[in-house]
N, C-alpha and C. Protein backbone atom coordinates (compact mmCIF):
# COMPACT_ATOMS: atom_id res chain seq x y z
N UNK A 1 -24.90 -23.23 22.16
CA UNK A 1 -24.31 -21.97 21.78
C UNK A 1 -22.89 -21.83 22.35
N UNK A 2 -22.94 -22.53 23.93
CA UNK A 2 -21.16 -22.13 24.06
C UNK A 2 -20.54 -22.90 23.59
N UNK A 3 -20.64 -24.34 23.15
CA UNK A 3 -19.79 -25.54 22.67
C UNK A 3 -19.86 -24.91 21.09
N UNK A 4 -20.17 -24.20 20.58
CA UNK A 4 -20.32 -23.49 18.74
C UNK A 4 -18.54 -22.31 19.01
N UNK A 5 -19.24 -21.68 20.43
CA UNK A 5 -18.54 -20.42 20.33
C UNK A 5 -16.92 -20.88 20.75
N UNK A 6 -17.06 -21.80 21.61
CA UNK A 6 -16.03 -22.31 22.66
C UNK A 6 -14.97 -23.16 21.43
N UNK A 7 -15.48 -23.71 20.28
CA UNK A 7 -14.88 -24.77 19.11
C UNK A 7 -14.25 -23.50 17.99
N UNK A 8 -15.28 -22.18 18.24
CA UNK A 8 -14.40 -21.49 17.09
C UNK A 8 -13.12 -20.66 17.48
N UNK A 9 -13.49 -20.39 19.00
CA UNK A 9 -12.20 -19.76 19.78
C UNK A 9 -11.40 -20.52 19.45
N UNK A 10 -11.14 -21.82 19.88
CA UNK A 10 -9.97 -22.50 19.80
C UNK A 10 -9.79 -22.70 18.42
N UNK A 11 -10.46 -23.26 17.27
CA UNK A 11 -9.77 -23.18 16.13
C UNK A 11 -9.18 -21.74 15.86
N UNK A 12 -9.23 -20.74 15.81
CA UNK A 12 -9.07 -19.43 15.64
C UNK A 12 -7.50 -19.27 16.78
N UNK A 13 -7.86 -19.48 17.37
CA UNK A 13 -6.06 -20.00 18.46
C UNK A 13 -5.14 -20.85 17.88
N UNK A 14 -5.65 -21.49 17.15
CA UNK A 14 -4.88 -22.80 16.33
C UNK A 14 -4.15 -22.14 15.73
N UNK A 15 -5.11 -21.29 14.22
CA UNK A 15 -4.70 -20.98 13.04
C UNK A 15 -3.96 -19.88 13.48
N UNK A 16 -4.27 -19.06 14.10
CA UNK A 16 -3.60 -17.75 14.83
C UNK A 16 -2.07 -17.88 15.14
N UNK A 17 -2.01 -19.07 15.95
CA UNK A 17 -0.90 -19.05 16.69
C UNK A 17 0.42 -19.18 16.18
N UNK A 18 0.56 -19.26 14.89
CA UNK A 18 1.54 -19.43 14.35
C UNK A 18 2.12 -18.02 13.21
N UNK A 19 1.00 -17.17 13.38
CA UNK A 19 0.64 -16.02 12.66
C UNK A 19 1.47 -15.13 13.05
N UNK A 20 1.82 -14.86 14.38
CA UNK A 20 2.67 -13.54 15.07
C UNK A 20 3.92 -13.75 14.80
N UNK A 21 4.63 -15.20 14.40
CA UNK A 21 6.26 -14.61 13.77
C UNK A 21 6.41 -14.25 12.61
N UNK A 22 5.68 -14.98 12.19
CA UNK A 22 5.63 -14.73 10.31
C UNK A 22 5.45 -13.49 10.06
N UNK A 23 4.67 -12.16 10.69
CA UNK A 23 4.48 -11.33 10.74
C UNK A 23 4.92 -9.87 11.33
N UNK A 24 5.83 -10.47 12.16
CA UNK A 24 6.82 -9.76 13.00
C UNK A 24 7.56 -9.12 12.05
N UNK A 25 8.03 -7.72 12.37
CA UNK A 25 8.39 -6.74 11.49
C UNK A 25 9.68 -6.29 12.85
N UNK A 26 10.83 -6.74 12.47
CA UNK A 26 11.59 -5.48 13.00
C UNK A 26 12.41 -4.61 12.52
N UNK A 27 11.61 -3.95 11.95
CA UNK A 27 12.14 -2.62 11.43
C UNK A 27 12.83 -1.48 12.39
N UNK A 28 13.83 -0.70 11.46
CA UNK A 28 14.17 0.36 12.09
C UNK A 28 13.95 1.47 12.44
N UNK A 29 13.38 1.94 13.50
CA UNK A 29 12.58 3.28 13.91
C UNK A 29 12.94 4.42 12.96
N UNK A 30 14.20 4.60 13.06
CA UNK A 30 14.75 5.82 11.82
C UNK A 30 14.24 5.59 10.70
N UNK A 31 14.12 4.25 9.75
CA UNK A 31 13.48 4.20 8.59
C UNK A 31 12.21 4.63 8.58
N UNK A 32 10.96 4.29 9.57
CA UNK A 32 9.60 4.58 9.82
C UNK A 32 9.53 5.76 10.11
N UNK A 33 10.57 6.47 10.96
CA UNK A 33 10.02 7.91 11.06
C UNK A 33 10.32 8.66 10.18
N UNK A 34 11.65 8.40 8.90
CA UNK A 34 11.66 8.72 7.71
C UNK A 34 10.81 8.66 6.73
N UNK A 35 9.72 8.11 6.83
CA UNK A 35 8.76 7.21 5.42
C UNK A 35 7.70 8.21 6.32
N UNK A 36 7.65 8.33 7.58
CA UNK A 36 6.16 9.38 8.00
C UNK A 36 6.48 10.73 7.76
N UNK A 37 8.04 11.25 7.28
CA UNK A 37 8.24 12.16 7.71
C UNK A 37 8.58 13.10 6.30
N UNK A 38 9.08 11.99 5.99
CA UNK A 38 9.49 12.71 4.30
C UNK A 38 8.77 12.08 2.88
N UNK A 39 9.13 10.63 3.63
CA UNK A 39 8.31 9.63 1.99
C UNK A 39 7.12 9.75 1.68
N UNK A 40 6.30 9.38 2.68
CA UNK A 40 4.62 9.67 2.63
C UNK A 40 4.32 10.80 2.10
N UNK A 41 4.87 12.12 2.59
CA UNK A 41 3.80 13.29 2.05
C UNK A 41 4.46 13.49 0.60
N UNK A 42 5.96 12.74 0.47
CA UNK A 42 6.57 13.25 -1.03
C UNK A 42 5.87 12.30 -1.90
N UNK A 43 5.32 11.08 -1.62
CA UNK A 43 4.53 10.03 -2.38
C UNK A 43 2.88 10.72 -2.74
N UNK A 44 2.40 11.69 -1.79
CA UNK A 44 1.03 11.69 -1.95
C UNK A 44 1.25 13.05 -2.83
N UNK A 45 2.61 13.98 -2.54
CA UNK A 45 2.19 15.23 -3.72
C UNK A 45 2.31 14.61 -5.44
N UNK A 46 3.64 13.44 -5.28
CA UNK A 46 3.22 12.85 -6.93
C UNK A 46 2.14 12.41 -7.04
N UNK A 47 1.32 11.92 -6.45
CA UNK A 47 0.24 11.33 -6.58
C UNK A 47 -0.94 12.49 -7.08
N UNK A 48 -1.10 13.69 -6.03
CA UNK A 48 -1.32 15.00 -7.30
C UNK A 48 -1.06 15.32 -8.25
N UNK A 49 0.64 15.63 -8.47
CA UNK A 49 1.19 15.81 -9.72
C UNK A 49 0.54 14.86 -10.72
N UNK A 50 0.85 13.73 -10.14
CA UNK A 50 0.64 12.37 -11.02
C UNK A 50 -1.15 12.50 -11.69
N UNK A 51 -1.78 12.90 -11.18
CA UNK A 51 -3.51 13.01 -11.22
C UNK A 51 -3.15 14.56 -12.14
N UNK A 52 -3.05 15.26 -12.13
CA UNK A 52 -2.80 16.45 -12.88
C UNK A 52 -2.69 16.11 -14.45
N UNK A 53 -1.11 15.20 -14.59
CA UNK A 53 -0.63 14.85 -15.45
C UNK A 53 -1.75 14.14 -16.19
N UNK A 54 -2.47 13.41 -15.81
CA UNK A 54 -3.08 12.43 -16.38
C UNK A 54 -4.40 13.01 -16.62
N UNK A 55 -4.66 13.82 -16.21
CA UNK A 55 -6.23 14.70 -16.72
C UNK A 55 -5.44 15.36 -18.11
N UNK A 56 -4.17 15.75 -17.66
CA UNK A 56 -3.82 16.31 -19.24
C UNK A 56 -3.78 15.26 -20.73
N UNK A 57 -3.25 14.22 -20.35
CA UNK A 57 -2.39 12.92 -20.81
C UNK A 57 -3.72 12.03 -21.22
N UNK A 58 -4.80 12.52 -20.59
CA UNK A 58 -5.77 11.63 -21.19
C UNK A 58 -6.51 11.13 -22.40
N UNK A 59 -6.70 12.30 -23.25
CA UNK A 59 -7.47 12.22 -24.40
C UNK A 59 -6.30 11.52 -25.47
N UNK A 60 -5.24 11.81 -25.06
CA UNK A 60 -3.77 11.22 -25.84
C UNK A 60 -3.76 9.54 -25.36
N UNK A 61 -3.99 9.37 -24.29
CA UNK A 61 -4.13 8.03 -23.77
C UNK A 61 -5.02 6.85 -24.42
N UNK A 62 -6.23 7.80 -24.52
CA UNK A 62 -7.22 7.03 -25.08
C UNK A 62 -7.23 6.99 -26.20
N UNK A 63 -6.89 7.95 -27.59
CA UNK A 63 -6.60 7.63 -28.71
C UNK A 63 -5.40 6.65 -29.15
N UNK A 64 -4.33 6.99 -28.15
CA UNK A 64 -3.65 5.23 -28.48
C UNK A 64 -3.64 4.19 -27.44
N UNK A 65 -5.27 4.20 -26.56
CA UNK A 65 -5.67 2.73 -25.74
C UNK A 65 -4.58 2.50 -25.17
N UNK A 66 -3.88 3.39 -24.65
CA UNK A 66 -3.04 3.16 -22.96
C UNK A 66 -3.65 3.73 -21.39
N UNK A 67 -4.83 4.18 -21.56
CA UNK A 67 -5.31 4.46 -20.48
C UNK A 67 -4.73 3.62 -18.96
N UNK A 68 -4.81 2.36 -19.20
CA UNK A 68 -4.54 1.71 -18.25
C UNK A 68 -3.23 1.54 -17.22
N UNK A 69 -2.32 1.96 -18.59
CA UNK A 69 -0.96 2.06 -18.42
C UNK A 69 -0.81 3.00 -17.95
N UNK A 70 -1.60 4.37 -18.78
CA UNK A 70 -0.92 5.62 -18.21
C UNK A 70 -1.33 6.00 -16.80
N UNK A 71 -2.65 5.29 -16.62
CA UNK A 71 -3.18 5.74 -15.09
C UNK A 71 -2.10 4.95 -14.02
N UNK A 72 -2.04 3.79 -14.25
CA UNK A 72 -1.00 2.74 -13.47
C UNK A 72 0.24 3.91 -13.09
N UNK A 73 0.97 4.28 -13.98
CA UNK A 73 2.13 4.99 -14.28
C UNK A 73 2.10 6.16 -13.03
N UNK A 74 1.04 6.88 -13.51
CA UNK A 74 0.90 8.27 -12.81
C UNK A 74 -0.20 8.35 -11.55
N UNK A 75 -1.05 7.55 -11.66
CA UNK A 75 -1.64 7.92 -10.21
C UNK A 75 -2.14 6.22 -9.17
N UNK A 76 -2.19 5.48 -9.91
CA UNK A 76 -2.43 4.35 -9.34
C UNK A 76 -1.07 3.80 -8.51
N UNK A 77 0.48 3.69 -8.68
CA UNK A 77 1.31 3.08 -8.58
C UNK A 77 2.11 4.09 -6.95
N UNK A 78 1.74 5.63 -7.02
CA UNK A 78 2.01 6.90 -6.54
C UNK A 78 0.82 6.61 -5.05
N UNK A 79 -0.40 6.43 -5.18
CA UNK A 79 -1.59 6.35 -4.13
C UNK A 79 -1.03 4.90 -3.33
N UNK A 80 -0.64 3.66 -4.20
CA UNK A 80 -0.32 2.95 -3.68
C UNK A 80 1.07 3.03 -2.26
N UNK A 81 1.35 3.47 -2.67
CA UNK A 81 3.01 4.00 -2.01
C UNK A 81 2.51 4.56 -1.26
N UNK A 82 1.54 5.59 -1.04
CA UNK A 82 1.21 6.63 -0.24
C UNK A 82 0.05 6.02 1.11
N UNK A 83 -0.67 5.32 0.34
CA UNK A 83 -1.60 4.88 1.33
C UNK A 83 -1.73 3.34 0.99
N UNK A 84 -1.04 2.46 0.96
CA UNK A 84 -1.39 1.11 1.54
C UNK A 84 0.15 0.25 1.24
N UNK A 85 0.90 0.96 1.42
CA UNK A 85 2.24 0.24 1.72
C UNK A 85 2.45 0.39 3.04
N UNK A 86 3.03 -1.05 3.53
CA UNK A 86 3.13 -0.82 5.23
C UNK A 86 4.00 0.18 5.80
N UNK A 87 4.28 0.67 6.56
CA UNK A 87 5.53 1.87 7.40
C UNK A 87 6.41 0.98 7.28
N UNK A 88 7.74 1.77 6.76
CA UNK A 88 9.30 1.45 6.54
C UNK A 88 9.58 0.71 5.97
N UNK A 89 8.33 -0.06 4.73
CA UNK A 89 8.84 -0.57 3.69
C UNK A 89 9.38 0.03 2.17
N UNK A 90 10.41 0.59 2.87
CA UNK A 90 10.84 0.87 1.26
C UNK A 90 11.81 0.34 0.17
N UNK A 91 11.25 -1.02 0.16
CA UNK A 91 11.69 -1.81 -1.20
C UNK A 91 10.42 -1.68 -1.65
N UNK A 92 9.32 -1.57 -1.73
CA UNK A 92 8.30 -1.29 -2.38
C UNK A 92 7.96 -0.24 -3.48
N UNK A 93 9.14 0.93 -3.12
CA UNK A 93 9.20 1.71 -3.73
C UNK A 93 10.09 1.89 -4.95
N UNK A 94 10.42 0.64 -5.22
CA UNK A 94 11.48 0.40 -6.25
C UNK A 94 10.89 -0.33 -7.26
C-alpha cells in the first residue's frame, strides 16, 4: 500500500511540476477589482435581461429552428462571462 501510494505521489510531482508557470496569471489588481466590481454584476443583470428576452423570443425561435442560436446569444454566452470566466480576463468578453 505505501510503495502504490508513495509511486503516485511522485508521478503526480512529475506531471505537476511543470504546471505552476504555465498557469501563472499576472494580472493587474485594478483590472480584477474592476471585473468584481462592475463587470460581474453588469454580466449577470444581462444575463436576466438576456433570460427575459428569450422567454419572449421563444415561440419565434422555434418556428424558425434558431433556438440554439438565440439561447447562445442571450443567456448562454452572458452566464458564461458571469460565472466561469476567470477574474480579469477580459478578452473573453469580446
Amino acid at each position: 500500500m505505501k510503495a502504490k501510494l508513495l509511486t503516485s505521489v511522485c508521478v503526480a510531482a512529475i506531471l505537476l511540476g511543470g504546471a505552476t508557470p504555465s498557469f501563472a496569471d499576472d494580472g493587474d489588481p485594478l483590472v480584477i477589482i474592476a471585473d468584481v466590481v462592475a463587470v460581474r454584476p453588469g454580466c449577470f443583470v444581462a444575463t436576466a435581461i438576456g433570460s427575459a428576452f428569450f422567454v419572449v423570443s421563444f415561440p419565434f425561435a422555434l418556428l424558425s429552428k434558431s433556438v440554439k442560436r438565440t439561447a447562445d446569444t442571450l443567456v448562454v454566452k452572458p452566464a458564461q462571462a458571469t460565472f466561469t470566466r476567470p477574474l480579469g480576463d477580459m478578452e473573453a468578453l469580446q
